[in-house]
PDB file of N, CA and C in Angstrom:
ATOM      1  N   UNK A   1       0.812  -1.194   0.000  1.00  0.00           N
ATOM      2  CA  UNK A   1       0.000   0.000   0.000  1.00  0.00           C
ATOM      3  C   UNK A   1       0.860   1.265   0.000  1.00  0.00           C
ATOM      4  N   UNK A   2       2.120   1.542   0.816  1.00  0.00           N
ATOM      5  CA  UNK A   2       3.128   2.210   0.207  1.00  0.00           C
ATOM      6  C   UNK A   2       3.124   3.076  -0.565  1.00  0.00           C
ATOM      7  N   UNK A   3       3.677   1.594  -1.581  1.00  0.00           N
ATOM      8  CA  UNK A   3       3.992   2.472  -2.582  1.00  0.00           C
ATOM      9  C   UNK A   3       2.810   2.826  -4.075  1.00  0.00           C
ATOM     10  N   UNK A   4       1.807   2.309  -3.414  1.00  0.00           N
ATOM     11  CA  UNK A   4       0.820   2.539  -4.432  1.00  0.00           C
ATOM     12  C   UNK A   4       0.785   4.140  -4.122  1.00  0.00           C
ATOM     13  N   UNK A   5       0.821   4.616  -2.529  1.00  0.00           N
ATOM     14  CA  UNK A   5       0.371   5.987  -2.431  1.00  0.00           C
ATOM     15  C   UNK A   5       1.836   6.650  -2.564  1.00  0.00           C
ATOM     16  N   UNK A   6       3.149   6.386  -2.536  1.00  0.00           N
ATOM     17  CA  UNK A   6       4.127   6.983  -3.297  1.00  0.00           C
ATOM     18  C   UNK A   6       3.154   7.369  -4.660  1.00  0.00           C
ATOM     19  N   UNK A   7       3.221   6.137  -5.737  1.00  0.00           N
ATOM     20  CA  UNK A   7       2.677   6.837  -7.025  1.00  0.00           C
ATOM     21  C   UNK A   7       1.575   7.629  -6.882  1.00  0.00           C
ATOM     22  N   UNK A   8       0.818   8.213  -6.337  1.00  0.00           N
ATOM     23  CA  UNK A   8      -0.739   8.512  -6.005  1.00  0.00           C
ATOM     24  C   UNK A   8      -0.145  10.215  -5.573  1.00  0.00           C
ATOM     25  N   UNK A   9       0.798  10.123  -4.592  1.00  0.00           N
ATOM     26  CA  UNK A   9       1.588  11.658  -4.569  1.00  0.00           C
ATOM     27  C   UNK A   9       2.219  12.028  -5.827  1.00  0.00           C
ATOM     28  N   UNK A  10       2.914  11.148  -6.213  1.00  0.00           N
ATOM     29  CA  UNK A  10       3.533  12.359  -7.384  1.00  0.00           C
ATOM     30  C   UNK A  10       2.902  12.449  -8.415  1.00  0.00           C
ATOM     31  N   UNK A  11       1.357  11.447  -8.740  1.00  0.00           N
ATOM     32  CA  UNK A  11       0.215  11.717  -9.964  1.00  0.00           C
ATOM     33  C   UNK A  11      -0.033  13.559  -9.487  1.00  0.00           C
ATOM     34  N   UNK A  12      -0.594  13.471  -8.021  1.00  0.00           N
ATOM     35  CA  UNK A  12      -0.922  14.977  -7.311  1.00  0.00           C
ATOM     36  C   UNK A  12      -0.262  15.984  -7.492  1.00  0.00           C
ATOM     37  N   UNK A  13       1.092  15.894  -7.076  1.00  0.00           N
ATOM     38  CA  UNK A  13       2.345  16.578  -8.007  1.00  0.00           C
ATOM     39  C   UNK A  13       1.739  17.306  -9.038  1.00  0.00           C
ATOM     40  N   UNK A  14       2.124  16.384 -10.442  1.00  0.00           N
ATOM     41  CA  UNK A  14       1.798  17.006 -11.569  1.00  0.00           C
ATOM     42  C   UNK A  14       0.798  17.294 -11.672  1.00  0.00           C
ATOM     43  N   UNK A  15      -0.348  17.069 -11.562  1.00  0.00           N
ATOM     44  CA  UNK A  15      -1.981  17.726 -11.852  1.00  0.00           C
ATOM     45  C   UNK A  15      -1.880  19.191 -11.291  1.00  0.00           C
ATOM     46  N   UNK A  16      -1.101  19.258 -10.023  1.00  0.00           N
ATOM     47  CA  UNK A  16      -0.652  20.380  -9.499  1.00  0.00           C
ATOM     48  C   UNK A  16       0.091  21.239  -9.994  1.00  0.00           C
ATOM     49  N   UNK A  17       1.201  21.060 -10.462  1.00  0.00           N
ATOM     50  CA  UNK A  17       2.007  21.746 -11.259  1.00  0.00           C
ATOM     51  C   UNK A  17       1.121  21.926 -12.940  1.00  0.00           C
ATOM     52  N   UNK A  18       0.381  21.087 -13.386  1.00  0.00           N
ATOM     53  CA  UNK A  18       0.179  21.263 -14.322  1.00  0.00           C
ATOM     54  C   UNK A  18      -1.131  22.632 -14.276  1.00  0.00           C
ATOM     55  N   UNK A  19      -1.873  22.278 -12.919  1.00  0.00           N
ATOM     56  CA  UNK A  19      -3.060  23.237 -12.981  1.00  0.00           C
ATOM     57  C   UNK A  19      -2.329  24.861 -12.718  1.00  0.00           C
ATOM     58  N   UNK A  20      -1.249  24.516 -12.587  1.00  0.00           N
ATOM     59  CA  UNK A  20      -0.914  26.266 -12.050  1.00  0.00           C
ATOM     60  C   UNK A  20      -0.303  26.720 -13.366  1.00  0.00           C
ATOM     61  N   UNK A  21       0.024  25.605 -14.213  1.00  0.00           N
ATOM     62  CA  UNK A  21       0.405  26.355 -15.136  1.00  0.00           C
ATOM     63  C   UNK A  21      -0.489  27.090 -16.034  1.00  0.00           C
ATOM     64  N   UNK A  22      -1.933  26.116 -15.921  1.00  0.00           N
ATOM     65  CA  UNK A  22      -2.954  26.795 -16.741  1.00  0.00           C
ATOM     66  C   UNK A  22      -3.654  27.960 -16.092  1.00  0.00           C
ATOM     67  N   UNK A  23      -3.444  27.851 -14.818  1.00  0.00           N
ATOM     68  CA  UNK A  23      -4.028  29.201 -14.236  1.00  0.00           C
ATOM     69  C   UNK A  23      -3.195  30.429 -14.605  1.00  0.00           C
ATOM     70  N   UNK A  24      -1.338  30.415 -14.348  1.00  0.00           N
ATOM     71  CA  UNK A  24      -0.965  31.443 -15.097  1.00  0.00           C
ATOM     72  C   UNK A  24      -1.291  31.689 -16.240  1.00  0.00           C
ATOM     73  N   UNK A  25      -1.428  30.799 -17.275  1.00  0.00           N
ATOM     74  CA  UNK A  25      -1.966  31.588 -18.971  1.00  0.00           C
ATOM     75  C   UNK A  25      -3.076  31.719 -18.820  1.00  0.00           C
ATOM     76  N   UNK A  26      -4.160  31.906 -18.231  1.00  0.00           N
ATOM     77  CA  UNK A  26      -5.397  32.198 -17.784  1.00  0.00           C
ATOM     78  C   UNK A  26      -5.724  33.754 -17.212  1.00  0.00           C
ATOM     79  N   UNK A  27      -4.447  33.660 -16.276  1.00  0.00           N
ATOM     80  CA  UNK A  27      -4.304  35.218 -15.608  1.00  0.00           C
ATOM     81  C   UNK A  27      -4.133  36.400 -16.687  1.00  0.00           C
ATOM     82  N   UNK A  28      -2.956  35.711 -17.469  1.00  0.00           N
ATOM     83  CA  UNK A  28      -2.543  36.401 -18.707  1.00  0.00           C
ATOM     84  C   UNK A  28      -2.966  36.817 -18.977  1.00  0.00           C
ATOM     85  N   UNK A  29      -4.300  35.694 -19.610  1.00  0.00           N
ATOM     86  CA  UNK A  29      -4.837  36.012 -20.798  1.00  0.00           C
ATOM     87  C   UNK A  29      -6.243  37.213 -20.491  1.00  0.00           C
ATOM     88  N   UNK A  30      -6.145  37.267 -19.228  1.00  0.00           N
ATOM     89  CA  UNK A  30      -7.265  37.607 -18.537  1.00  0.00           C
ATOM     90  C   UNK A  30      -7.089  39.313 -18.537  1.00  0.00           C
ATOM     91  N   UNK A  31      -5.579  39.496 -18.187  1.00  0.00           N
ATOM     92  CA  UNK A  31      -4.722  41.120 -17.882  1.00  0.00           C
ATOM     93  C   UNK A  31      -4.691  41.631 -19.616  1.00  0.00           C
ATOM     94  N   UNK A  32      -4.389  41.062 -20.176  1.00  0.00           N
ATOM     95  CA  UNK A  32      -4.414  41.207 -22.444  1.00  0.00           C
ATOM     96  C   UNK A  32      -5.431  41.947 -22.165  1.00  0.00           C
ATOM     97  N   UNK A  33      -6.775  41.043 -22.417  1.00  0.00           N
ATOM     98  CA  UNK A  33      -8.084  40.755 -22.863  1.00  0.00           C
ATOM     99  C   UNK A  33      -8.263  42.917 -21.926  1.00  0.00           C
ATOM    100  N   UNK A  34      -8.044  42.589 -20.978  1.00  0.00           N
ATOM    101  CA  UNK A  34      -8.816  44.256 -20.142  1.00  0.00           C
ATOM    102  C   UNK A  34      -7.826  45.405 -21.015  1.00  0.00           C
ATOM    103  N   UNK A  35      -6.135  45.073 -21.063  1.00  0.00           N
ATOM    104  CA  UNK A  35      -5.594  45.920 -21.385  1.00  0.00           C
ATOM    105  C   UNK A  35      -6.218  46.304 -22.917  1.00  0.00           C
ATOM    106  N   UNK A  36      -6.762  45.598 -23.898  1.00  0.00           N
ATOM    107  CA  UNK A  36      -7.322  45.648 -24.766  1.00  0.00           C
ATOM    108  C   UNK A  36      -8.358  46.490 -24.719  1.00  0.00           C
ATOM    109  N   UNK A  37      -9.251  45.731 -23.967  1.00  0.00           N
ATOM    110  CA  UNK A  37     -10.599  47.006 -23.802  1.00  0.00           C
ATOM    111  C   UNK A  37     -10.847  48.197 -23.112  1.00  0.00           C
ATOM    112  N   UNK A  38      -9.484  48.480 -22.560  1.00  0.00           N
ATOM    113  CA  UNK A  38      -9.936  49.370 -21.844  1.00  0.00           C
ATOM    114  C   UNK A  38      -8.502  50.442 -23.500  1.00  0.00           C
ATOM    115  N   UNK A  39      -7.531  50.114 -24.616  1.00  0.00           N
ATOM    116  CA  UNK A  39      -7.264  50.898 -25.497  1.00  0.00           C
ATOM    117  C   UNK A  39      -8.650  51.302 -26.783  1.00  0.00           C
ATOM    118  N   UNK A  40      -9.111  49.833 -26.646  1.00  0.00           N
ATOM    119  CA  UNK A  40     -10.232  49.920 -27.503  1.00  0.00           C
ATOM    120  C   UNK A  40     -11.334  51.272 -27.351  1.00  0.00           C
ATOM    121  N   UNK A  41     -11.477  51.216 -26.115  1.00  0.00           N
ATOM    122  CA  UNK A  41     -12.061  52.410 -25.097  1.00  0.00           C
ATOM    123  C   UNK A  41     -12.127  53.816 -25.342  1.00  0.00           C
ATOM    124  N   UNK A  42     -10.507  53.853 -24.842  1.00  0.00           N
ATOM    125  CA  UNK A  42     -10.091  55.096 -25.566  1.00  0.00           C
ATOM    126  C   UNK A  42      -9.336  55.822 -26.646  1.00  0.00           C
ATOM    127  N   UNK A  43      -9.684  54.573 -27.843  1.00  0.00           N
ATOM    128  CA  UNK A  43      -9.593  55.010 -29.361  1.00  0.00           C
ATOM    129  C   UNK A  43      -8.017  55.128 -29.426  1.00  0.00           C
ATOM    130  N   UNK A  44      -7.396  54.492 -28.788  1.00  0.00           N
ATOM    131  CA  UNK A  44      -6.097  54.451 -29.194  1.00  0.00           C
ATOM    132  C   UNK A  44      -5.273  53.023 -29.513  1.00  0.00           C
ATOM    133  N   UNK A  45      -6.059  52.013 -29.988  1.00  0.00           N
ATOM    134  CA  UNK A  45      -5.970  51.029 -30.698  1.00  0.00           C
ATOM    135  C   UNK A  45      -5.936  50.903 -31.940  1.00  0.00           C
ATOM    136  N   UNK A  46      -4.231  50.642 -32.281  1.00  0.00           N
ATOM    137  CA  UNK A  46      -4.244  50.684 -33.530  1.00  0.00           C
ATOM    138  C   UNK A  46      -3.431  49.378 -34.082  1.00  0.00           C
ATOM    139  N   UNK A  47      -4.509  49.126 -34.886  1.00  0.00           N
ATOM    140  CA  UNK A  47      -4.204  47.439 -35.707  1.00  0.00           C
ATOM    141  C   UNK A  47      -3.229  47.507 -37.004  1.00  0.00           C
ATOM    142  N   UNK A  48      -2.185  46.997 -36.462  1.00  0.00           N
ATOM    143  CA  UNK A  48      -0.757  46.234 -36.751  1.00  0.00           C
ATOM    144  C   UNK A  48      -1.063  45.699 -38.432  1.00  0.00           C
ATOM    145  N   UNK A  49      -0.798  46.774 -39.150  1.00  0.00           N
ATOM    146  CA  UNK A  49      -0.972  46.120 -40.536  1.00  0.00           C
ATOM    147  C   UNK A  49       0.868  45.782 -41.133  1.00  0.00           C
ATOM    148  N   UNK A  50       1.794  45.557 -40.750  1.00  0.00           N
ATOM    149  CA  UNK A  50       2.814  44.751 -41.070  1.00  0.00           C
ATOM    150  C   UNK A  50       3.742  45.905 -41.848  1.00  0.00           C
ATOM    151  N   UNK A  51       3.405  46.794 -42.348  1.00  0.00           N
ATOM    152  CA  UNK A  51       4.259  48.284 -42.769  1.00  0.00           C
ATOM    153  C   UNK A  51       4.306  49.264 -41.905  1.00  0.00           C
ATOM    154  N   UNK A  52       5.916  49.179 -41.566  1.00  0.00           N
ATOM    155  CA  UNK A  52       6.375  49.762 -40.642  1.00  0.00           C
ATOM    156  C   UNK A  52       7.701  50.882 -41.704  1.00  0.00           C
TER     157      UNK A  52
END
């Protein structure tokens, strides 16, 4: 029984590590998304046509 719950911790581990990783690109995507609407807002959004 052990070591079944050895493997059973480090499954927890990664689900863990893996869920925080999706929560950071989540946060991200979350801070973009406002910084966006709040340029959209005040008309100073300007779309990236590739000639610079």
């Amino acid at each position: 029984m052990g070591i079944l719950a050895f493997f059973i911790i480090i499954a927890g581990f990664i689900v863990l590590i893996f869920g925080l990783f999706i929560s950071a690109m989540w946060i991200s995507s979350t801070f973009a998304s406002l910084y966006h609407a709040v340029l959209v807002e005040k008309g100073e959004y300007v779309v990236p046509n590739g000639n610079q």
